[in-house]
N, C-alpha and C. Protein backbone atom coordinates (compact mmCIF):
# COMPACT_ATOMS: atom_id res chain seq x y z
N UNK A 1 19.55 35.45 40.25
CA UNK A 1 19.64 34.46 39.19
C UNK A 1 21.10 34.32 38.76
N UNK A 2 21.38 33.36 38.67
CA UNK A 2 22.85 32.71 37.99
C UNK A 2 22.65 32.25 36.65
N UNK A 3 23.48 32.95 36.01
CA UNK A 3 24.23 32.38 34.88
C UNK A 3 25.26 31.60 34.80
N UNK A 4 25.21 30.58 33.89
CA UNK A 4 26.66 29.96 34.08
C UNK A 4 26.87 29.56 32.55
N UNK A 5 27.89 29.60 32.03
CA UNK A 5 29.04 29.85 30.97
C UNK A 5 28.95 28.63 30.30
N UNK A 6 28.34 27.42 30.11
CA UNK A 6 28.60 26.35 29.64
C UNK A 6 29.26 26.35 28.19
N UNK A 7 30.05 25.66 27.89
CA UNK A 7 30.81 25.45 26.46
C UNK A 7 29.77 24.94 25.59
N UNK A 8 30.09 25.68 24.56
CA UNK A 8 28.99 24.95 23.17
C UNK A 8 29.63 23.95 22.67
N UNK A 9 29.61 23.04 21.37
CA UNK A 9 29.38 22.09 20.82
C UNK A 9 31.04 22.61 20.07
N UNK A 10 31.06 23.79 19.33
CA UNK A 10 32.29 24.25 18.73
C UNK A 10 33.34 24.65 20.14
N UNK A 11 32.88 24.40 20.77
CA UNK A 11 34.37 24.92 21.73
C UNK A 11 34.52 23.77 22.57
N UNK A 12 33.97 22.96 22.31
CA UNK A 12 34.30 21.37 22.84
C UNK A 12 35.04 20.66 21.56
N UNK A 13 34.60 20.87 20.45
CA UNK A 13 35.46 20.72 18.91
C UNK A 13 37.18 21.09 19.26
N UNK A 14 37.28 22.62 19.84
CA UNK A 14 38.23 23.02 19.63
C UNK A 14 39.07 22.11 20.83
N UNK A 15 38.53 22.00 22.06
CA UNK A 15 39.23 21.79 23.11
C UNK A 15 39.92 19.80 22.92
N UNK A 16 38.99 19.48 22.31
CA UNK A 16 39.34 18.31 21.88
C UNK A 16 40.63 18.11 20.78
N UNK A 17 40.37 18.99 19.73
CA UNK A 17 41.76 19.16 18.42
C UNK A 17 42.64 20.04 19.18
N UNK A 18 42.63 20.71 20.39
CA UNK A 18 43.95 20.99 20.90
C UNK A 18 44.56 19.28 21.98
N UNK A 19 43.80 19.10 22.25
CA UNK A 19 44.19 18.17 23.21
C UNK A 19 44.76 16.82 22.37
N UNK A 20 44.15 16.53 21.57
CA UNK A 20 44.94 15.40 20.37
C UNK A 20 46.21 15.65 18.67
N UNK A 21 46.02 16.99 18.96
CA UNK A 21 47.00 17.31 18.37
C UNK A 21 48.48 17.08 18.69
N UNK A 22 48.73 17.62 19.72
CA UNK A 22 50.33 17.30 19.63
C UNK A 22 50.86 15.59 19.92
N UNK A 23 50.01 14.76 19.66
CA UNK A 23 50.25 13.66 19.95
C UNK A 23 50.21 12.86 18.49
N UNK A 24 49.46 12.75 17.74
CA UNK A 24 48.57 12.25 16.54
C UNK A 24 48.67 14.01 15.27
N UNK A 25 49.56 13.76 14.45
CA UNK A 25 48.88 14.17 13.46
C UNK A 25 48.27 14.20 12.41
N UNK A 26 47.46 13.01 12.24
CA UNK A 26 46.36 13.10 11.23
C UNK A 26 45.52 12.13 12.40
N UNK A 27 43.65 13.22 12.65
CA UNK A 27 43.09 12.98 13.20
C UNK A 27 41.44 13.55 12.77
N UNK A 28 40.46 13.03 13.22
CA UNK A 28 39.39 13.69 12.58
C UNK A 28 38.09 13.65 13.87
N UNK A 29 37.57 14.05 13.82
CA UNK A 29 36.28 14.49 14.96
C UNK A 29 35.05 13.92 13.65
N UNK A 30 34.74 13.14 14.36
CA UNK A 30 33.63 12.83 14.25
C UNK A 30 32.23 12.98 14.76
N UNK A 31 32.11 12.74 15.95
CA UNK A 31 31.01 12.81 16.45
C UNK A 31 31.21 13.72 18.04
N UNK A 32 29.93 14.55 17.85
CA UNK A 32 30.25 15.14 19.06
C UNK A 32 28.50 15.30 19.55
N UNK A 33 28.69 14.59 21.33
CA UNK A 33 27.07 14.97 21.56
C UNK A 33 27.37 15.26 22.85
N UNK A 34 26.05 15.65 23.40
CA UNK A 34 25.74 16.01 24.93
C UNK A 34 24.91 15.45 25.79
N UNK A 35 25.80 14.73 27.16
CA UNK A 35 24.76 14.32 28.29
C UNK A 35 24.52 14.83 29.33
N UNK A 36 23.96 14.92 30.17
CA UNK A 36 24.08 15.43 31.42
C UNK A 36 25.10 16.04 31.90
N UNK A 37 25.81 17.22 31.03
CA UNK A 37 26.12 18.16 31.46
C UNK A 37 27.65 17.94 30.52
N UNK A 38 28.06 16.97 29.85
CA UNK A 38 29.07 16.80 29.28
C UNK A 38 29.15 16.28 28.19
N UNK A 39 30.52 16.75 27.42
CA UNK A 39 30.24 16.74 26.26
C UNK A 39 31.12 15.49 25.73
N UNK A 40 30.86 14.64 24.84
CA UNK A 40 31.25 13.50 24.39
C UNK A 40 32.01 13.37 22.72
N UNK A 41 33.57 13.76 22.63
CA UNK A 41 33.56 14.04 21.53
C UNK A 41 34.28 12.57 21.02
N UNK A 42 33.89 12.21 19.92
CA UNK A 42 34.27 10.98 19.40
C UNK A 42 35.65 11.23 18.14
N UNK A 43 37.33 10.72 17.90
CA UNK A 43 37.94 11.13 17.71
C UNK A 43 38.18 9.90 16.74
N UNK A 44 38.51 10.18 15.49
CA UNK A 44 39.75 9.41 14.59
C UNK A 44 40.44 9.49 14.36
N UNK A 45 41.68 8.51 14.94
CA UNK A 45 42.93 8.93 15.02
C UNK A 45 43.82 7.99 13.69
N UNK A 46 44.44 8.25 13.52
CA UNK A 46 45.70 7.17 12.80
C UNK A 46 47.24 7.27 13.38
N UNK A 47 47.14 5.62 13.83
CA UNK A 47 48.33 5.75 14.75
C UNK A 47 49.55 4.71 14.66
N UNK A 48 50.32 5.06 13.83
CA UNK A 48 51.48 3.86 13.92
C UNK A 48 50.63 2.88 12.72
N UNK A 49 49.59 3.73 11.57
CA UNK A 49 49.34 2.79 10.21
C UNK A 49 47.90 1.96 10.74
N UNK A 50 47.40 2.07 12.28
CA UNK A 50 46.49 1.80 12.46
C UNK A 50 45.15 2.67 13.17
N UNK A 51 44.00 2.89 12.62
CA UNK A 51 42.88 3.43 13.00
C UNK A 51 42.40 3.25 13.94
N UNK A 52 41.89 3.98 14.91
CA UNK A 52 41.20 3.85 16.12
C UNK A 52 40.26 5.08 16.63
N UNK A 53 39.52 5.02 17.53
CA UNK A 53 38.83 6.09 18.21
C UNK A 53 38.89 6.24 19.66
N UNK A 54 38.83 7.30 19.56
CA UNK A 54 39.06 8.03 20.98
C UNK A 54 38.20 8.79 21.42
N UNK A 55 37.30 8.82 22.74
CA UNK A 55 36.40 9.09 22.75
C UNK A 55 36.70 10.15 23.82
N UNK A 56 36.62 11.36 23.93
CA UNK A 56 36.99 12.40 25.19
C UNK A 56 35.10 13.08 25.61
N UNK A 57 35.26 13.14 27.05
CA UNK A 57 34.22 13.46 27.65
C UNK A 57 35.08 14.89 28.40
N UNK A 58 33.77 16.04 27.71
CA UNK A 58 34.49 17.46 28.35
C UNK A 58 33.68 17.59 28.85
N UNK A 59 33.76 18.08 30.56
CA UNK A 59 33.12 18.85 31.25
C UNK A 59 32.41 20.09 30.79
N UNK A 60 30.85 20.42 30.35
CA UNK A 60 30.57 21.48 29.63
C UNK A 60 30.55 23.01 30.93
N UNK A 61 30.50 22.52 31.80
CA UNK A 61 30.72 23.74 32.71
C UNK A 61 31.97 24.53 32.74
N UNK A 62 33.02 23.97 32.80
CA UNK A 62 34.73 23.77 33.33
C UNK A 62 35.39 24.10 31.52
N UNK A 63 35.04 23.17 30.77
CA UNK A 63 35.81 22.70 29.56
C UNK A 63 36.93 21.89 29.73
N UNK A 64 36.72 21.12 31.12
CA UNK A 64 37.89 20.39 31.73
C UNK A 64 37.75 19.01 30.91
N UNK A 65 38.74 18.20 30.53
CA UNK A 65 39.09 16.90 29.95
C UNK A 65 38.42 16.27 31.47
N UNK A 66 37.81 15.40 31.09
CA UNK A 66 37.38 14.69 32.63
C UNK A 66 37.81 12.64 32.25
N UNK A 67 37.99 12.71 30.58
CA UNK A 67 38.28 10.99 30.48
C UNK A 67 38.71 11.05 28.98
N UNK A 68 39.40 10.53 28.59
CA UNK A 68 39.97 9.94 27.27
C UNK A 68 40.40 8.55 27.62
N UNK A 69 39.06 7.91 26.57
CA UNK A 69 39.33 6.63 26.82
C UNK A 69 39.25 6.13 25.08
């Protein structure tokens, strides 16, 4: 039997506020869910006086960034 390591919900939180931090500093997490195997964290950013979202999909196996769109 195999085990495998998948990232929870808080360590997809974290991997996301490291990854938009040094770019954006004032930012907020909003929404974070799970599909088929990855995790979908939804981001508010403020950028240059204007609001937007950013949506990052983490690999829950890996914790790899796989899209920021």
């Amino acid at each position: 039997m195999v085990l495998l390591n998948y990232i929870g919900a808080g360590q997809a939180d974290e991997i996301a506020g490291n990854f938009i931090r040094p770019s954006f500093r004032i930012f907020n997490i909003t929404n974070i869910t799970y599909r088929t195997g990855v995790w979908f964290v939804k981001v508010d950013i403020l950028s240059f006086g204007t609001r937007r979202v950013q949506t990052l999909a983490i690999e829950a196996e890996t914790g790899r960034i796989i899209s920021c769109e």
